[in-house]
Protein backbone atom coordinates (compact mmCIF):
# COMPACT_ATOMS: atom_id res chain seq x y z
CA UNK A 1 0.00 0.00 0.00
CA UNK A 2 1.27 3.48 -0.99
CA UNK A 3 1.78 6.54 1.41
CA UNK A 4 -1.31 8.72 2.03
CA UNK A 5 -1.42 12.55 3.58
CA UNK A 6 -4.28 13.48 5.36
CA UNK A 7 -5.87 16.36 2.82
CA UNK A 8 -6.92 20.06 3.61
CA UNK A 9 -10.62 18.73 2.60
CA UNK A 10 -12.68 15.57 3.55
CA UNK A 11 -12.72 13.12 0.92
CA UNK A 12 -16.35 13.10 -0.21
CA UNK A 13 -17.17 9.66 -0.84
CA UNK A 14 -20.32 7.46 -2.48
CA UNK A 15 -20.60 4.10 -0.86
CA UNK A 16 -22.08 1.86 -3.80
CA UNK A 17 -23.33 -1.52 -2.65
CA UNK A 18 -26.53 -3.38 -3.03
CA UNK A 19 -26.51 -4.30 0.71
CA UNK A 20 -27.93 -2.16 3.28
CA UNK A 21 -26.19 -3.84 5.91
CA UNK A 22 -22.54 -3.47 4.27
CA UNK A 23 -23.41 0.31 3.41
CA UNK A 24 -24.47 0.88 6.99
CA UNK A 25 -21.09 -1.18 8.26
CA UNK A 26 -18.76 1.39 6.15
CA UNK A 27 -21.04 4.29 7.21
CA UNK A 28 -20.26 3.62 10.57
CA UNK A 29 -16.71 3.18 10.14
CA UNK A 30 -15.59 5.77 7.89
CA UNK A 31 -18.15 8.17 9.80
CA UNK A 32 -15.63 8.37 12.59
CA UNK A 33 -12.95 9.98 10.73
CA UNK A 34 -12.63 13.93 10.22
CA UNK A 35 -11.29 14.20 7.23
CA UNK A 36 -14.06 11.57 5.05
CA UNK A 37 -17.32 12.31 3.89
CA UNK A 38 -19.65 10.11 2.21
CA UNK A 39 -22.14 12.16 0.46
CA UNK A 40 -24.41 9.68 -0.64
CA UNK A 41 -25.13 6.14 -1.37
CA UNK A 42 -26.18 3.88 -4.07
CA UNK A 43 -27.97 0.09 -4.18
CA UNK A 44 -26.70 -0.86 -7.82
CA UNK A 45 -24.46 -0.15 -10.65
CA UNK A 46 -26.62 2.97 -12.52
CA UNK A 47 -27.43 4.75 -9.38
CA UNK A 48 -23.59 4.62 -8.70
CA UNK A 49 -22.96 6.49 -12.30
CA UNK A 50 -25.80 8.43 -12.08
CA UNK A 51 -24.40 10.25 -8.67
CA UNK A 52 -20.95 10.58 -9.83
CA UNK A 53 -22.14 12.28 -12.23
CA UNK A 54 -24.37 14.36 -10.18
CA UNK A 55 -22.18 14.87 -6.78
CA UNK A 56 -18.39 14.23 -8.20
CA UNK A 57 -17.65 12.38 -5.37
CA UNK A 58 -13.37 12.03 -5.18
CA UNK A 59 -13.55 8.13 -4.78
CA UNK A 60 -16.28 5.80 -5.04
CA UNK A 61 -16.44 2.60 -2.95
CA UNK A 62 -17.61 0.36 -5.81
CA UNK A 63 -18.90 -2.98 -4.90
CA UNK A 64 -17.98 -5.33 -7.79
CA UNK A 65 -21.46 -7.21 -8.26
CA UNK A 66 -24.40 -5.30 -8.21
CA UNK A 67 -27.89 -5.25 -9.98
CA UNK A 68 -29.02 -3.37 -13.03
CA UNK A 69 -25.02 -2.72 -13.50
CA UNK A 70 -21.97 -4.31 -12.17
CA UNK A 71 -19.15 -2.72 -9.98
CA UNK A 72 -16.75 -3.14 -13.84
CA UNK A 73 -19.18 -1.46 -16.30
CA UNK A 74 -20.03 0.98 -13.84
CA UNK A 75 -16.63 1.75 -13.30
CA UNK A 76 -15.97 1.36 -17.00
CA UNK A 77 -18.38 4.12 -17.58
CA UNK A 78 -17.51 6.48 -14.67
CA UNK A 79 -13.83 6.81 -16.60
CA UNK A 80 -15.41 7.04 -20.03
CA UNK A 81 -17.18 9.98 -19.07
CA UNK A 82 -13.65 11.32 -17.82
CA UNK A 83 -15.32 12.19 -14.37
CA UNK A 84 -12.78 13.63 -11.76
CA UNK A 85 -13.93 10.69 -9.38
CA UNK A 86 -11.88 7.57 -9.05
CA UNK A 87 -12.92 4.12 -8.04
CA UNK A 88 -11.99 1.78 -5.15
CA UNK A 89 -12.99 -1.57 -5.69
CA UNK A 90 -14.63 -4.19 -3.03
CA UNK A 91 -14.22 -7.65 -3.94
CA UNK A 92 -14.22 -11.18 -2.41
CA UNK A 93 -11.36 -13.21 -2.37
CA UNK A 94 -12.70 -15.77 -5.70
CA UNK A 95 -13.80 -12.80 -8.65
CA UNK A 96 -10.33 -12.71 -9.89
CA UNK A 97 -11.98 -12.60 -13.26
CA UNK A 98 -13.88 -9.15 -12.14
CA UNK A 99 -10.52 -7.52 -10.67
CA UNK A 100 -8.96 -7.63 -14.14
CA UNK A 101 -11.88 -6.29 -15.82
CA UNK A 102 -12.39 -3.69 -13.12
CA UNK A 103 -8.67 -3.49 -13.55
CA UNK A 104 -8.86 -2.52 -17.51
CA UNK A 105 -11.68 -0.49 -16.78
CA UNK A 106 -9.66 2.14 -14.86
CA UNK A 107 -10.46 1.29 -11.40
CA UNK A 108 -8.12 3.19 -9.04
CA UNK A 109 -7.57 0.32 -6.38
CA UNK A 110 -8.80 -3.13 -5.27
CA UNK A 111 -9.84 -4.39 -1.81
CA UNK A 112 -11.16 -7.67 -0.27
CA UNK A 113 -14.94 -7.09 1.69
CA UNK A 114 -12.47 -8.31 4.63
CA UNK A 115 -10.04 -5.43 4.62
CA UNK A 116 -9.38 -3.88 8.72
CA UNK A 117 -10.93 -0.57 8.92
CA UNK A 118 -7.43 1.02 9.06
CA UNK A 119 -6.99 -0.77 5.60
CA UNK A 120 -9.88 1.06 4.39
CA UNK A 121 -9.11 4.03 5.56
CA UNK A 122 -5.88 4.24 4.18
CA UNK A 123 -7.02 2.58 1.14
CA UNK A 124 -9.69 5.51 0.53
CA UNK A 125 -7.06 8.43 1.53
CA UNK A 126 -4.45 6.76 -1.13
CA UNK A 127 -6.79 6.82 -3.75
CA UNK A 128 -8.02 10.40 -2.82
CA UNK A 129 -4.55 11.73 -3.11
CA UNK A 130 -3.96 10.55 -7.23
CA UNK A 131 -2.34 6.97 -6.30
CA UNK A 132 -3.32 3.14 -6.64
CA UNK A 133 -3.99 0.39 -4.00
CA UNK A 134 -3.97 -3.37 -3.91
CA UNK A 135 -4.82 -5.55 -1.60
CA UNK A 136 -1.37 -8.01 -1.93
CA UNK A 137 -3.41 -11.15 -1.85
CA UNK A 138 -5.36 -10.14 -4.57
CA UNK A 139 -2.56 -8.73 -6.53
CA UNK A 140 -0.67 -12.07 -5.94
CA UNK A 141 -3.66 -14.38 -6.19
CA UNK A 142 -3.91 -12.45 -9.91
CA UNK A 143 -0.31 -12.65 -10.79
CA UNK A 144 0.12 -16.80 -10.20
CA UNK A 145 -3.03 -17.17 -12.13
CA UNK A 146 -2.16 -15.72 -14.97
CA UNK A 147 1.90 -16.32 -14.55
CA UNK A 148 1.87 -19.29 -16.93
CA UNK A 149 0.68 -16.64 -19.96
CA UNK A 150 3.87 -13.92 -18.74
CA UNK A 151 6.70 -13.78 -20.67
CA UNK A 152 10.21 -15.07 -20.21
CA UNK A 153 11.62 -12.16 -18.20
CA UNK A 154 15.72 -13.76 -19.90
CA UNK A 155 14.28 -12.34 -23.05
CA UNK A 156 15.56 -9.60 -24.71
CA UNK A 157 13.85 -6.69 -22.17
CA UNK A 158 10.61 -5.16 -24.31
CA UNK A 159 10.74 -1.81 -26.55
CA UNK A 160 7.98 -0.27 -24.33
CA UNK A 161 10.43 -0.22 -21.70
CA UNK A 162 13.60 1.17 -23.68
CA UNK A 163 12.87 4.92 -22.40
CA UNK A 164 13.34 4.13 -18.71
CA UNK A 165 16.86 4.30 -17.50
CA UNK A 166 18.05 1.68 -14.83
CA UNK A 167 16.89 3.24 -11.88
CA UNK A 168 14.13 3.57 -13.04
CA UNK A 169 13.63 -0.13 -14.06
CA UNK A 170 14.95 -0.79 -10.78
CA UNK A 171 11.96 1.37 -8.99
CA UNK A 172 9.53 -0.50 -11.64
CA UNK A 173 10.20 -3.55 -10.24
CA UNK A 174 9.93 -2.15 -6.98
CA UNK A 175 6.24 -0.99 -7.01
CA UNK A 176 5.29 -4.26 -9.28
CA UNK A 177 6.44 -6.35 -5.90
CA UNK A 178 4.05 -4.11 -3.86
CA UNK A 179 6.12 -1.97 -1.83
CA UNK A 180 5.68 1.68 -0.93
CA UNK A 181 7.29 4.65 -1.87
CA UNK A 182 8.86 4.60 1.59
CA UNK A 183 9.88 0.60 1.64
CA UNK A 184 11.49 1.38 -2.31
CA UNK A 185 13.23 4.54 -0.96
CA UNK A 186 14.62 2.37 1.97
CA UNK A 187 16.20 -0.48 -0.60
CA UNK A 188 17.61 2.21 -2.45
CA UNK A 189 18.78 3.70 0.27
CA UNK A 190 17.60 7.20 -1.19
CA UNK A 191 15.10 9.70 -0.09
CA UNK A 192 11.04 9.01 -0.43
CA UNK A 193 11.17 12.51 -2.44
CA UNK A 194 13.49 11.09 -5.13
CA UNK A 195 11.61 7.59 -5.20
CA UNK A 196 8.22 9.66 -5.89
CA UNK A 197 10.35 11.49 -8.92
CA UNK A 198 11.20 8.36 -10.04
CA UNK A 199 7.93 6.81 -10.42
CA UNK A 200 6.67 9.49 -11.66
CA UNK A 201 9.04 9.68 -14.83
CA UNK A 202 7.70 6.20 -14.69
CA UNK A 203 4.62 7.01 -15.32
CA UNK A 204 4.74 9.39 -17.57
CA UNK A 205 7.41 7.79 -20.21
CA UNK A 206 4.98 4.60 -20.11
CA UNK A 207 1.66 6.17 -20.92
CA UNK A 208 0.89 5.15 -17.72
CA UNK A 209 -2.61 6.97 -15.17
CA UNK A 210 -1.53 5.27 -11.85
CA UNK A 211 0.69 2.63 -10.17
CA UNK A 212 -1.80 -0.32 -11.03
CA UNK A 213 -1.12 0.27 -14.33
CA UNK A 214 2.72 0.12 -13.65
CA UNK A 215 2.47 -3.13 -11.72
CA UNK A 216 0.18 -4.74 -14.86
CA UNK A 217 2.72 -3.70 -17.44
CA UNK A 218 5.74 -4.74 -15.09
CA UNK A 219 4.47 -8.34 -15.18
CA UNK A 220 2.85 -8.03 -18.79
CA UNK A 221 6.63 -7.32 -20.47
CA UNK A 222 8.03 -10.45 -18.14
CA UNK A 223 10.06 -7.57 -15.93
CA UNK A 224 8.88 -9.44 -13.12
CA UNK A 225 7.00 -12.64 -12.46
CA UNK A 226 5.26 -14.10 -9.65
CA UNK A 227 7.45 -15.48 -7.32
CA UNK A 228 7.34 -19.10 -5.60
């Protein structure tokens, strides 16, 4: 999980799950923090469009299966309609198949239903502030399934990668195995100011809107693969 700052404004947030229960349960939890604001709430996948559109909410807590629409073409449609909202994703631990289309959809981050409240927190602050989250099981649970159709990282490294220069390969691989800006800056032994530099020349040689998409590509060119 990435580093967060608290921001001068609450996050407004829209809590969109069909469950009144669940909604109630995150109501409750995020409720008790200052600087987070849920501003509404939807049962199902249009509703959740229809307010972002509406409200602009920064982050929407997107629950992945819902009626009318799912949490992916809901999400799918929020970034279409280049809305300045971004999506964190609630999954359980067996959709893998709706993370990677959430995923290629332009979801911001991915969490399991089970995530600690601090996780959630965190998780909705991170993705407030312009980053990525997720949850490492469901990143690695993602990554061996699909290892076998990776390529052979002893091949001759990919084009797409040509304009990054060794340190910044290095960082790559880095935020592909998960780790903060502050756990990369620690290998390096370098500052958390020059790792954030870094990744974002990263980003911005590779075409690339957040860290997800970093950690995708990473695994996609074989610069990493899942390990045993």
């Amino acid at each position: 999980m990435t580093d967060a700052t608290v921001p001068a404004r609450p996050v407004r947030i829209l809590l969109a799950d069909d469950q009144p229960l669940l909604r109630t349960g995150f109501r409750m939890v995020l409720g008790t923090e200052d600087d987070l604001d849920i501003v509404a709430e939807a049962a199902d996948g249009v509703e959740a469009v229809e307010l972002s559109r509406r409200l602009l909410p920064d982050v929407v807590l997107m629950d992945i299966r819902m009626p009318r629409m799912d949490g992916v073409a809901a999400t799918r449609a929020i970034v279409d309609a280049r809305l300045p909202v971004r999506v964190l994703i609630l999954t359980t631990f067996d959709l893998d198949e709706y993370v990677v289309g959430a995923l290629r959809a332009g979801a911001s981050g991915f969490l399991a239903k089970d995530v600690p409240a601090d996780g959630l927190v965190a998780a909705i602050r991170t993705v407030a502030a312009g980053d990525a989250v997720v949850a490492p099981r469901i990143l690695r649970r993602l990554l061996d399934r699909f290892a076998d159709a990776l390529p052979d990282p002893a091949a001759a490294p990919p084009r797409t990668l040509s304009a990054l220069t060794e340190r910044e390969r290095e960082v790559l691989v880095h935020v592909a195995r998960g780790l903060s800006n502050a756990e990369i800056a620690r290998a390096l032994s370098v500052s958390e100011t020059t790792i954030k530099t870094h990744v974002g020349h990263v980003l911005t040689k590779l075409g690339l809107r957040d860290r997800v998409q970093a950690v995708v590509l990473a695994y996609e060119s074989g610069l990493v693969r899942p390990r045993a």
